[in-house]
PDB file of N, CA and C in Angstrom:
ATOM      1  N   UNK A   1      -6.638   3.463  -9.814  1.00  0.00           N
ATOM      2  CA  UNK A   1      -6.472   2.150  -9.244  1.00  0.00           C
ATOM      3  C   UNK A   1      -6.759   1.123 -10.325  1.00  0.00           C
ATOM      4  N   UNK A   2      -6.099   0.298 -10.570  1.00  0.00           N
ATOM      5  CA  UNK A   2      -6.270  -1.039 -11.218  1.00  0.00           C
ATOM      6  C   UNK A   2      -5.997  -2.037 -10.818  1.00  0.00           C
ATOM      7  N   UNK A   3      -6.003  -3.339 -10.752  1.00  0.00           N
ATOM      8  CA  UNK A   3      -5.761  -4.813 -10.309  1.00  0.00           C
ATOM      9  C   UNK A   3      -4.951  -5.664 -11.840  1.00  0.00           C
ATOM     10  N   UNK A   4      -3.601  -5.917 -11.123  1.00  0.00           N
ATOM     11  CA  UNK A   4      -2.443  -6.733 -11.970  1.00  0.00           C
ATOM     12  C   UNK A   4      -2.593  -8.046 -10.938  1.00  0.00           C
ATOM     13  N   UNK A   5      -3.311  -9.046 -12.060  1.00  0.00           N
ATOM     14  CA  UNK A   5      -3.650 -10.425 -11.238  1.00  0.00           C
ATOM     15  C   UNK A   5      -4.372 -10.583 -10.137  1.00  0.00           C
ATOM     16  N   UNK A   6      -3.207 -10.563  -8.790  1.00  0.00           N
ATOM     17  CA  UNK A   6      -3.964 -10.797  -7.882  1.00  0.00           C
ATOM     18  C   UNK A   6      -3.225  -9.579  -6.956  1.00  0.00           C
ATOM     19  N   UNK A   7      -2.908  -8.318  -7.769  1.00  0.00           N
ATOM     20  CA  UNK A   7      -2.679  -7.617  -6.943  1.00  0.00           C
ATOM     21  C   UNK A   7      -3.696  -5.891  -7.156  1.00  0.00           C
ATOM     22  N   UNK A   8      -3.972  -5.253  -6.280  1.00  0.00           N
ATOM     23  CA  UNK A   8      -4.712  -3.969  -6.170  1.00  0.00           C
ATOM     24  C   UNK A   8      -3.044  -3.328  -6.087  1.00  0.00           C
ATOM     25  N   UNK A   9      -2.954  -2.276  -7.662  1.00  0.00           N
ATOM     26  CA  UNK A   9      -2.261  -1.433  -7.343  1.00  0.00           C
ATOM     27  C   UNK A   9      -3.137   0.162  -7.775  1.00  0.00           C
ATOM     28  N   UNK A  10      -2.769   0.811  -6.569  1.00  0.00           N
ATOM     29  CA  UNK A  10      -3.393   2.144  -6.107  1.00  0.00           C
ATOM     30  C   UNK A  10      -2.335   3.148  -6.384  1.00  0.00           C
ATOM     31  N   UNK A  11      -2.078   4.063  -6.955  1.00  0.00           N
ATOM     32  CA  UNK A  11      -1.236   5.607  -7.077  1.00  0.00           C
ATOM     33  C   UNK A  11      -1.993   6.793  -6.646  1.00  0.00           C
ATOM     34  N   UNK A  12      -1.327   7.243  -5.516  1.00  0.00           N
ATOM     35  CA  UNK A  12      -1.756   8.227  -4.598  1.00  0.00           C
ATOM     36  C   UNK A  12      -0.955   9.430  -4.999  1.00  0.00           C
ATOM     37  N   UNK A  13      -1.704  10.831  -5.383  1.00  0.00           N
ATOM     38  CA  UNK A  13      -1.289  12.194  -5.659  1.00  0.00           C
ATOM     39  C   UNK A  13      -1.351  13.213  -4.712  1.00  0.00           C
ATOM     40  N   UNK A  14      -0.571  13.862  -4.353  1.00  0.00           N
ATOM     41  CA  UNK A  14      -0.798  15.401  -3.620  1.00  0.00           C
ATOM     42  C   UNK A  14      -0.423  14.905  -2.265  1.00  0.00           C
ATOM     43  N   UNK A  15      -0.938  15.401  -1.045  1.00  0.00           N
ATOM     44  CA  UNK A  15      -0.521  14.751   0.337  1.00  0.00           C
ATOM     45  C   UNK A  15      -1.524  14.119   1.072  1.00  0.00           C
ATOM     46  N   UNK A  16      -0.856  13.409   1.529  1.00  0.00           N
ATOM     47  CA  UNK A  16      -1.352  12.792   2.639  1.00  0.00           C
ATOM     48  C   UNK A  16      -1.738  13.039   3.573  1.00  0.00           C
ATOM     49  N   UNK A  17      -2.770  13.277   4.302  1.00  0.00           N
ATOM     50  CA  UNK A  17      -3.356  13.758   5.551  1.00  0.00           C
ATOM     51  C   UNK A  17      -4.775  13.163   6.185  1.00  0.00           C
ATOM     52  N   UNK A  18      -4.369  12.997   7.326  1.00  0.00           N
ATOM     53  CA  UNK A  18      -5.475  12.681   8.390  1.00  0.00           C
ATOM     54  C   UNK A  18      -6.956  13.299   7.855  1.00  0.00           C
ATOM     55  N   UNK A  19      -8.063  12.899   8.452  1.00  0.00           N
ATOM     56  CA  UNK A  19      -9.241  13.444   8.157  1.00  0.00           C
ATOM     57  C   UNK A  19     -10.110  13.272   6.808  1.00  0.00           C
ATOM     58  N   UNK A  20     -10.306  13.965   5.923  1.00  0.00           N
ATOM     59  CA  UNK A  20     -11.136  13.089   4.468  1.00  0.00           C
ATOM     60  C   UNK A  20     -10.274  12.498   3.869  1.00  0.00           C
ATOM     61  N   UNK A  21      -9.050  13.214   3.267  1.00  0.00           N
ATOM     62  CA  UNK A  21      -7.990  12.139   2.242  1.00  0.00           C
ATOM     63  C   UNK A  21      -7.962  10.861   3.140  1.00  0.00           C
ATOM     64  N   UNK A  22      -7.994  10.432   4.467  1.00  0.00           N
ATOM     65  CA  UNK A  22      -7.676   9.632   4.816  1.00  0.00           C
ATOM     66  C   UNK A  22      -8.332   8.571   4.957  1.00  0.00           C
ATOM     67  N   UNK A  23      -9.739   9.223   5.206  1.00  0.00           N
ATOM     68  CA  UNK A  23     -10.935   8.501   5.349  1.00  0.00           C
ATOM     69  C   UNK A  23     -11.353   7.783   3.946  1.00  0.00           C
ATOM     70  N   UNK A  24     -11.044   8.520   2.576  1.00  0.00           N
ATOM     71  CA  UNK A  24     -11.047   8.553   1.320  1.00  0.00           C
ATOM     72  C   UNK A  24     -10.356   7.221   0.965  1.00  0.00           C
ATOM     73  N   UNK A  25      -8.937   6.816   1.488  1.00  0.00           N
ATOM     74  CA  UNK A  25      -7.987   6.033   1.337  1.00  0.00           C
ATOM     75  C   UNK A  25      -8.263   4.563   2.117  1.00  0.00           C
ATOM     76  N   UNK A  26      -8.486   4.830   3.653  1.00  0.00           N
ATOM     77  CA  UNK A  26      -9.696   3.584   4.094  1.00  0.00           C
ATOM     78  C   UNK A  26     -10.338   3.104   3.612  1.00  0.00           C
ATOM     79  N   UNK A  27     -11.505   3.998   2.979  1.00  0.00           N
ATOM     80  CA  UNK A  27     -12.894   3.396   2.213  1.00  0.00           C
ATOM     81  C   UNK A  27     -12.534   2.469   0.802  1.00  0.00           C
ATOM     82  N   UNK A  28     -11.583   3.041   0.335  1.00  0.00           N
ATOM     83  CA  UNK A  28     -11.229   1.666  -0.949  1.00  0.00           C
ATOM     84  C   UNK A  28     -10.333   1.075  -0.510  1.00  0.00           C
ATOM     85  N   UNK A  29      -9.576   0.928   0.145  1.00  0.00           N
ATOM     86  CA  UNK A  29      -8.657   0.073   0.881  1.00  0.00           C
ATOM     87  C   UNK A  29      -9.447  -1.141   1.373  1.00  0.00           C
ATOM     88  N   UNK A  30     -10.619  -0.650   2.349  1.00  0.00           N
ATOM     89  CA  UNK A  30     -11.445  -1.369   3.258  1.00  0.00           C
ATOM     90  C   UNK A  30     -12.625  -2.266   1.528  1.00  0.00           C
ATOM     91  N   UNK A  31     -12.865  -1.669   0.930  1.00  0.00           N
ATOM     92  CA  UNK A  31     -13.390  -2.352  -0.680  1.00  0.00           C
ATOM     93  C   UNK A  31     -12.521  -3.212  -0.900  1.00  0.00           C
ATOM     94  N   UNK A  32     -11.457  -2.905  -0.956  1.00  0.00           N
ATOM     95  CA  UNK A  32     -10.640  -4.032  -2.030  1.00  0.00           C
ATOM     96  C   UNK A  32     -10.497  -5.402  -1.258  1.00  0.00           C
ATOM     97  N   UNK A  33     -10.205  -4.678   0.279  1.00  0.00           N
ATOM     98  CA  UNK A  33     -10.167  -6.236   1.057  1.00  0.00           C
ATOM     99  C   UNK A  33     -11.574  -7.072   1.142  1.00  0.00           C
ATOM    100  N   UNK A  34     -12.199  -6.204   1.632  1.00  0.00           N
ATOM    101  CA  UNK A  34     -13.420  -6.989   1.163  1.00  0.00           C
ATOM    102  C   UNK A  34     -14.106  -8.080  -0.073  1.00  0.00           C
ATOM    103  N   UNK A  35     -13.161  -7.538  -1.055  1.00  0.00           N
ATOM    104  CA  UNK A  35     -13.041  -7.405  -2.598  1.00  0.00           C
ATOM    105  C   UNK A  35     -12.716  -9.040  -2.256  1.00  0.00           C
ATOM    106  N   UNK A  36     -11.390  -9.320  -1.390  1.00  0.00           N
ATOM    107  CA  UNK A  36     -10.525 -10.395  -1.678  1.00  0.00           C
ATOM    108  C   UNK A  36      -9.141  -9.976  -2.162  1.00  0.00           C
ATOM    109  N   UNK A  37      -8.739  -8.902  -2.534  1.00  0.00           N
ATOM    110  CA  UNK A  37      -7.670  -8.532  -2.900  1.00  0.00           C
ATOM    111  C   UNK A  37      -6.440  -8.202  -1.739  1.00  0.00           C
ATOM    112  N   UNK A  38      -6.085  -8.446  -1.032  1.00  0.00           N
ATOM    113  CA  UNK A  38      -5.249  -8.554  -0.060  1.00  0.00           C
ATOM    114  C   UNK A  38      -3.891  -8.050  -0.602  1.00  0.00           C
ATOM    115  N   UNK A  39      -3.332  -8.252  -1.312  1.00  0.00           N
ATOM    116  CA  UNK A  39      -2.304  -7.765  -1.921  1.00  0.00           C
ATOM    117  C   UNK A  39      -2.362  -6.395  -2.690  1.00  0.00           C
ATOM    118  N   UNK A  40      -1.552  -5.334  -2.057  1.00  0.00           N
ATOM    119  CA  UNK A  40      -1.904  -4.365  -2.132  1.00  0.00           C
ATOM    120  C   UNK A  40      -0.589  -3.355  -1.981  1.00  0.00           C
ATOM    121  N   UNK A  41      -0.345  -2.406  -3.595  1.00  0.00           N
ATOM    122  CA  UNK A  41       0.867  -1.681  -4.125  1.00  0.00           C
ATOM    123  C   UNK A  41       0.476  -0.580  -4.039  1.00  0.00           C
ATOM    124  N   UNK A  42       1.093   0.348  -2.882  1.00  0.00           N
ATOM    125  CA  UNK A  42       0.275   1.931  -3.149  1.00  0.00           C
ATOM    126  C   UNK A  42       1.760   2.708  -3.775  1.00  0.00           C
ATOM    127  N   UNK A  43       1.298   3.591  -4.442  1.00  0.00           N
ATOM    128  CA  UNK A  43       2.592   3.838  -5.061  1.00  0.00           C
ATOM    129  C   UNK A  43       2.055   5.324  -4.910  1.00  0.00           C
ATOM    130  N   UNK A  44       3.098   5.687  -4.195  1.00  0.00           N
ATOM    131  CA  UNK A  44       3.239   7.585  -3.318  1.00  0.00           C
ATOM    132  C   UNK A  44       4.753   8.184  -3.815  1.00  0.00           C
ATOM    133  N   UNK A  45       4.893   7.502  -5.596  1.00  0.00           N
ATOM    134  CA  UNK A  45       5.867   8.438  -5.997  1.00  0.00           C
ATOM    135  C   UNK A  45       5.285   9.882  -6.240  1.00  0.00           C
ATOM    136  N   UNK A  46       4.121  10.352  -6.124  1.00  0.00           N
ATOM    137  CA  UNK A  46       3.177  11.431  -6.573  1.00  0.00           C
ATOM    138  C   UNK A  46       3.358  12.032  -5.443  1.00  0.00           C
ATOM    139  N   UNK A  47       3.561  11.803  -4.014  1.00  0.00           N
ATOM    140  CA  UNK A  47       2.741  12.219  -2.873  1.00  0.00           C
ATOM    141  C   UNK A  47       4.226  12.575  -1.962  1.00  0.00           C
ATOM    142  N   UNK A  48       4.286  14.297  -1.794  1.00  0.00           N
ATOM    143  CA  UNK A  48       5.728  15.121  -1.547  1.00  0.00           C
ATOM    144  C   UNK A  48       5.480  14.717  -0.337  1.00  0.00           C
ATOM    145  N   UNK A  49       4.757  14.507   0.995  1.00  0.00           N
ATOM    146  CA  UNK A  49       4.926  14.671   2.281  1.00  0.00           C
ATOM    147  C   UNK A  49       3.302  13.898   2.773  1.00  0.00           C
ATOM    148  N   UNK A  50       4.046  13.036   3.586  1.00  0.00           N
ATOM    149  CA  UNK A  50       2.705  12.728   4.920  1.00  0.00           C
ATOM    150  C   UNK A  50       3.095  12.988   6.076  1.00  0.00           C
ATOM    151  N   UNK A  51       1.959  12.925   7.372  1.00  0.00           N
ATOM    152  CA  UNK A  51       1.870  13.333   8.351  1.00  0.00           C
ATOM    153  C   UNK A  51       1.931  12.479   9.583  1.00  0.00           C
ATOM    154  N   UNK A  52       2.025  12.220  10.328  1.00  0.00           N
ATOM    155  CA  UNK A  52       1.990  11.122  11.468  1.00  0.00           C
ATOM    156  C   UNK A  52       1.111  10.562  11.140  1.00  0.00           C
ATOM    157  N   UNK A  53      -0.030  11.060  11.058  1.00  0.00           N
ATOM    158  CA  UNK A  53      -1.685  10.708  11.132  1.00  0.00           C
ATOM    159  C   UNK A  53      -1.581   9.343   9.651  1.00  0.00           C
ATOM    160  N   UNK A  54      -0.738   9.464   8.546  1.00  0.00           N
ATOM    161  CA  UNK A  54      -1.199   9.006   6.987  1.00  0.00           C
ATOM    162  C   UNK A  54      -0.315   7.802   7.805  1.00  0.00           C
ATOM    163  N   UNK A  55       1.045   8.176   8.005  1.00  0.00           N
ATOM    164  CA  UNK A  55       1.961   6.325   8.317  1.00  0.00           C
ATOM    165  C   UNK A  55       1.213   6.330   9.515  1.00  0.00           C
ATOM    166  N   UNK A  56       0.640   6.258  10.272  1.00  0.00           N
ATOM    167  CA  UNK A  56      -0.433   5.590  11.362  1.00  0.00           C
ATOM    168  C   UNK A  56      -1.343   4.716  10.552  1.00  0.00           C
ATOM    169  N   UNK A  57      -1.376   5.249   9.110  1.00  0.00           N
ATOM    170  CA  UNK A  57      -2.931   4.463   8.725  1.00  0.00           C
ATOM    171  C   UNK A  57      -2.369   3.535   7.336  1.00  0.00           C
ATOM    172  N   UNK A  58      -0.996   3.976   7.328  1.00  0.00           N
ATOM    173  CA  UNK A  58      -0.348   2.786   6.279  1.00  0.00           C
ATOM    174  C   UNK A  58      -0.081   2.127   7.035  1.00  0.00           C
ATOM    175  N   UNK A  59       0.488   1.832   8.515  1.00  0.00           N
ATOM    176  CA  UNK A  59       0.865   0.799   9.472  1.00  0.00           C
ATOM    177  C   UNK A  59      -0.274  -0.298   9.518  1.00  0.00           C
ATOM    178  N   UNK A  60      -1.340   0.977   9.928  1.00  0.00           N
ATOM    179  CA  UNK A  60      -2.985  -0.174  10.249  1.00  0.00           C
ATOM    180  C   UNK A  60      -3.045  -1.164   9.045  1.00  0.00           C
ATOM    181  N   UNK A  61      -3.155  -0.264   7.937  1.00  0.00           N
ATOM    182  CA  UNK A  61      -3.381  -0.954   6.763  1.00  0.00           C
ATOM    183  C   UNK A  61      -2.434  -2.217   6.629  1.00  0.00           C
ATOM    184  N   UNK A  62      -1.177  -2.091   6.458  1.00  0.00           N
ATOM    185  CA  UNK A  62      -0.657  -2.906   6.647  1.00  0.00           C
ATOM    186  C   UNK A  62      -0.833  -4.482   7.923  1.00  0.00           C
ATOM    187  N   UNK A  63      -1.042  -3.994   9.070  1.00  0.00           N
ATOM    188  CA  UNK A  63      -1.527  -4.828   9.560  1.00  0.00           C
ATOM    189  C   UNK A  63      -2.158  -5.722   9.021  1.00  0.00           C
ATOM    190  N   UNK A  64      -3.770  -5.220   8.643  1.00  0.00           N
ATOM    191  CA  UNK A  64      -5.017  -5.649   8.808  1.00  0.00           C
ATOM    192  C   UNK A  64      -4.853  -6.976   7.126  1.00  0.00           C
ATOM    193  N   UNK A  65      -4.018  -6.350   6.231  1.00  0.00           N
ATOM    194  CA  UNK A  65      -3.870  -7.234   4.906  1.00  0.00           C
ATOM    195  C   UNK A  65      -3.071  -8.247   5.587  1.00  0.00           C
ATOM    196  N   UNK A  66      -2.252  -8.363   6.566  1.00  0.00           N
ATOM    197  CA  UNK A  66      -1.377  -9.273   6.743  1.00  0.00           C
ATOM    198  C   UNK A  66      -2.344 -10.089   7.542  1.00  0.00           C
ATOM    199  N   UNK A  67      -3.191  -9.674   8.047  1.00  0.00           N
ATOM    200  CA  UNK A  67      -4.063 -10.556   8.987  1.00  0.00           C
ATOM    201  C   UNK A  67      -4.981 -11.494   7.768  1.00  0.00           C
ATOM    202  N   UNK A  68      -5.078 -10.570   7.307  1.00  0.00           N
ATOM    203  CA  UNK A  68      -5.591 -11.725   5.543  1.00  0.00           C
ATOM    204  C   UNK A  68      -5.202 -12.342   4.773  1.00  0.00           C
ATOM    205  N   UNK A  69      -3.667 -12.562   5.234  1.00  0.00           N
ATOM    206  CA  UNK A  69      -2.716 -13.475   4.532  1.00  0.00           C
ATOM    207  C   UNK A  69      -1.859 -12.736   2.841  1.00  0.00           C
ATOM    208  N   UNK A  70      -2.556 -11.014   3.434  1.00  0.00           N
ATOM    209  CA  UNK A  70      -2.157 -10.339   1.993  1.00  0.00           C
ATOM    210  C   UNK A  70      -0.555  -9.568   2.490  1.00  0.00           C
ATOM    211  N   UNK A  71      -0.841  -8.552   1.835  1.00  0.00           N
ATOM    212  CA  UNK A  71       0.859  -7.729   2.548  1.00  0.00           C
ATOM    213  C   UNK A  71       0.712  -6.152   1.171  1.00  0.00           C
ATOM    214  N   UNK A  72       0.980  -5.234   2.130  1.00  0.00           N
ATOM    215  CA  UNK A  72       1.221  -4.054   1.385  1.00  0.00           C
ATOM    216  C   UNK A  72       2.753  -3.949   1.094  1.00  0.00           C
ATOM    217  N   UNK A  73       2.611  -3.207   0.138  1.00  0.00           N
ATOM    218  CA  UNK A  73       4.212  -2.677  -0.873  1.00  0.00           C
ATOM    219  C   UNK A  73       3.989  -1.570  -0.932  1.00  0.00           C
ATOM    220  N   UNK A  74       5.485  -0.978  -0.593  1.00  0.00           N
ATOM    221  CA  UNK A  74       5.153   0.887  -1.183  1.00  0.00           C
ATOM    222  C   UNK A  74       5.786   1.288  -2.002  1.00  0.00           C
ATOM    223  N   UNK A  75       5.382   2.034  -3.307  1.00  0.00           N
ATOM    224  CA  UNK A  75       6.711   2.713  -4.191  1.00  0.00           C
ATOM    225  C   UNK A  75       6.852   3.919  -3.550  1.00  0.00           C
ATOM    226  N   UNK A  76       8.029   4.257  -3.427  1.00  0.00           N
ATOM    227  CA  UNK A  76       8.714   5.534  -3.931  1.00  0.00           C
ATOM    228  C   UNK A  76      10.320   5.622  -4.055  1.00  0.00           C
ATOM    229  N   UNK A  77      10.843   6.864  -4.371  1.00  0.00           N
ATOM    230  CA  UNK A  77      11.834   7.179  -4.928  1.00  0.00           C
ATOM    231  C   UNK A  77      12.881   7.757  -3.796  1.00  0.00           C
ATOM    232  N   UNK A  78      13.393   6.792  -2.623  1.00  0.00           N
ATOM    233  CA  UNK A  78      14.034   6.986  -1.647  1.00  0.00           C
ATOM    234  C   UNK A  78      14.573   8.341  -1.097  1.00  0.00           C
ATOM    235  N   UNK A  79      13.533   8.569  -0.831  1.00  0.00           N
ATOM    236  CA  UNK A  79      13.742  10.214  -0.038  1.00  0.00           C
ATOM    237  C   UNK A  79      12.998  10.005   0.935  1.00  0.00           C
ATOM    238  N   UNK A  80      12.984   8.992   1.933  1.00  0.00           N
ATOM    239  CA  UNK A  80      12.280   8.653   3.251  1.00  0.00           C
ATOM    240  C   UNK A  80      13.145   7.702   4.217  1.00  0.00           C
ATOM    241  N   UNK A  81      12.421   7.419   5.614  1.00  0.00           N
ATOM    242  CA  UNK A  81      13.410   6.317   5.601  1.00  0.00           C
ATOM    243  C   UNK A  81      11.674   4.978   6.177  1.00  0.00           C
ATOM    244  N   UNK A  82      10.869   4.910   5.661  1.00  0.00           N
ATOM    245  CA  UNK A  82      10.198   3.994   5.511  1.00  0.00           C
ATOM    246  C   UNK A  82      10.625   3.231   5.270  1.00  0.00           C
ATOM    247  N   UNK A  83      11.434   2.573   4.683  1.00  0.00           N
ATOM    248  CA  UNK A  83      11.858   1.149   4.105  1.00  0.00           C
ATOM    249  C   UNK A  83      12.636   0.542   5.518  1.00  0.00           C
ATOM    250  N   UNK A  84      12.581   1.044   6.868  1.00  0.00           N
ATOM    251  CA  UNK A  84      12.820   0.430   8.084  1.00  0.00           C
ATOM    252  C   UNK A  84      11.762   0.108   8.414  1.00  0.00           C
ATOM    253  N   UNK A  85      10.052   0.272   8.025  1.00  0.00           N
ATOM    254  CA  UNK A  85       9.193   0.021   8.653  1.00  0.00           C
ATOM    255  C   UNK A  85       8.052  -1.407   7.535  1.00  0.00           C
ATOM    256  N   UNK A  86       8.631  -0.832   6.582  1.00  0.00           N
ATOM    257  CA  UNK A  86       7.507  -0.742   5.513  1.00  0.00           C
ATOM    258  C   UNK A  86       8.148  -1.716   4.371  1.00  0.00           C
ATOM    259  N   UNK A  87       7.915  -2.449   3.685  1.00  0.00           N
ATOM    260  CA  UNK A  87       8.637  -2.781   2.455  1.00  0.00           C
ATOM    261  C   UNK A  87       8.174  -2.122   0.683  1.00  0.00           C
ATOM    262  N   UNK A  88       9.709  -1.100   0.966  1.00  0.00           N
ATOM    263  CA  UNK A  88       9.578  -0.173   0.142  1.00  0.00           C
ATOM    264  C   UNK A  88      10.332  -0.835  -1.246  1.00  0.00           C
ATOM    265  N   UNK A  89       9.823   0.178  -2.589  1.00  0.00           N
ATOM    266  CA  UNK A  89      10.394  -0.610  -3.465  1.00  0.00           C
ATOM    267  C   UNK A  89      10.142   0.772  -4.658  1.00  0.00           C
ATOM    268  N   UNK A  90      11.742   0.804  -5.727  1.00  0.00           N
ATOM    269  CA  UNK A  90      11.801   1.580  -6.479  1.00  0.00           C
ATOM    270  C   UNK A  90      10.655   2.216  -7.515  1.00  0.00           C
ATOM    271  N   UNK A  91      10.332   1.002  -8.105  1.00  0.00           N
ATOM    272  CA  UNK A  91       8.723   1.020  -8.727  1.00  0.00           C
ATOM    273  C   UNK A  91       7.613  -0.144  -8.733  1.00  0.00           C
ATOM    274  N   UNK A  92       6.800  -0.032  -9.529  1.00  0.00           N
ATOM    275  CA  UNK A  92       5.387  -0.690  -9.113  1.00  0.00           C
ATOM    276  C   UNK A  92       5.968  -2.249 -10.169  1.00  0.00           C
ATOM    277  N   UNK A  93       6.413  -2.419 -11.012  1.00  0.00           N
ATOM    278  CA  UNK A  93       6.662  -3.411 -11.342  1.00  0.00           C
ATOM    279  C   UNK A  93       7.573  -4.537 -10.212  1.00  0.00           C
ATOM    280  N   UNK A  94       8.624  -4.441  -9.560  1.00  0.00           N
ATOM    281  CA  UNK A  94       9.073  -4.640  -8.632  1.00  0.00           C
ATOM    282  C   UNK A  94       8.412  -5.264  -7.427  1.00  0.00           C
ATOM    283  N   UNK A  95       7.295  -3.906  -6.786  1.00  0.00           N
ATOM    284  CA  UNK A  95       6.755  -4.083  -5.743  1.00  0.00           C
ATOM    285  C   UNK A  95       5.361  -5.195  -6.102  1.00  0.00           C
ATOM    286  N   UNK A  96       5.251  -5.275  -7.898  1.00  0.00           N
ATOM    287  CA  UNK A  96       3.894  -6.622  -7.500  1.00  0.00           C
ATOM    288  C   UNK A  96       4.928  -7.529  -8.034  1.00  0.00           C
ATOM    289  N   UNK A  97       5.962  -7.846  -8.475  1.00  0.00           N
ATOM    290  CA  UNK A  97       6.540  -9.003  -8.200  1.00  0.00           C
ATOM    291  C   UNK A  97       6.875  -9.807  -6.994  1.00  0.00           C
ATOM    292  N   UNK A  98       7.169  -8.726  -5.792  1.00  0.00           N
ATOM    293  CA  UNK A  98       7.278  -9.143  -4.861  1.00  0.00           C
ATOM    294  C   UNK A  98       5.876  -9.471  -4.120  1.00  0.00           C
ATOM    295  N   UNK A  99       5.064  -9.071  -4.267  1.00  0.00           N
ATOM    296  CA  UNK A  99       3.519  -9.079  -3.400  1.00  0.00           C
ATOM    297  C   UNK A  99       3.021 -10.655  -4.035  1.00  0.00           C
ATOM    298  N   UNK A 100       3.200 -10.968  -5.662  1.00  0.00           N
ATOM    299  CA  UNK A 100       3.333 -12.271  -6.487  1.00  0.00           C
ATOM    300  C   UNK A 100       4.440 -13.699  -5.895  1.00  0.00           C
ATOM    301  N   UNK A 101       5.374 -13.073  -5.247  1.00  0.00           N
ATOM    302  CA  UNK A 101       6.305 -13.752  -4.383  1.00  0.00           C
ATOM    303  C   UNK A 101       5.980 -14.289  -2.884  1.00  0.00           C
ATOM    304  N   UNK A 102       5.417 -13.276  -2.508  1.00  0.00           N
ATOM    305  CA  UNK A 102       4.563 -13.538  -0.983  1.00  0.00           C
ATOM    306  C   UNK A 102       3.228 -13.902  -1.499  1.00  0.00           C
ATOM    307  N   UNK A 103       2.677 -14.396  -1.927  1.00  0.00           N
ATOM    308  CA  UNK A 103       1.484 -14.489  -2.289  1.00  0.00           C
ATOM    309  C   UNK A 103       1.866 -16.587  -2.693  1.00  0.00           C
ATOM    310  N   UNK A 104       2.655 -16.773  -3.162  1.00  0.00           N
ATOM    311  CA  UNK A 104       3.317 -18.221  -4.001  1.00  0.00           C
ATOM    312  C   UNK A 104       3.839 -18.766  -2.637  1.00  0.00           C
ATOM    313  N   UNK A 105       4.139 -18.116  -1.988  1.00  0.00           N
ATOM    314  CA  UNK A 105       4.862 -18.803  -0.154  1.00  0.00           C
ATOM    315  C   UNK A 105       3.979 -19.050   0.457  1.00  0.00           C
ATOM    316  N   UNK A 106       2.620 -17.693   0.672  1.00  0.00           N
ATOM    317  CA  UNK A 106       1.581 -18.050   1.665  1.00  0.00           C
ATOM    318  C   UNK A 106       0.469 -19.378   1.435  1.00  0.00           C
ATOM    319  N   UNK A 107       0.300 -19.249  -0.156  1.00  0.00           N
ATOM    320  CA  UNK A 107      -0.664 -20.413  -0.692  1.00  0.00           C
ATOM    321  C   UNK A 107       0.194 -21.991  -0.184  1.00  0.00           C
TER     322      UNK A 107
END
């Protein structure tokens, strides 16, 4: 995880699943907002498969930054169909331009 400006970008490896990875993914999620960082790039080009349980908790997540005036971005490499739910984006350069874009509207 590192922070580009005013954005938290996170790269997630292996899968996604309910229970510790998930709880794991909350707990700095739930830091960074706390942090002030609201804007937030998880990039799951690493990550072959999630479970109901993981997009249940990218939805929340998503929520809860938008309630903070932030907004999540997701990378990956279109082999999903998230990008009906989610605003998906090829790579991480991209997705904090755009989070830098919503971020210049909300102020």
């Amino acid at each position: 995880m590192h922070v580009d400006g005013a954005v938290c970008i996170m790269e997630m490896a292996g899968g996604m699943r309910p229970g510790e990875d998930g709880w794991a993914l909350r707990e700095v999620l739930d830091a960074r907002l706390a942090a002030g960082e609201p804007m937030i790039v998880l990039n799951l080009v690493k990550v072959p498969a999630m479970d109901a349980g993981a997009l249940s908790q990218l939805a929340s997540t998503r929520r809860r930054v938008r309630v903070l005036g932030g907004d999540l971005k997701l990378v990956l490499h279109g082999r999903s169909r998230l990008h009906l739910v989610f605003d998906v984006h090829e790579d991480v350069d991209s997705a904090v331009e755009a989070c830098l874009g919503r971020a210049a509207t909300v102020q």
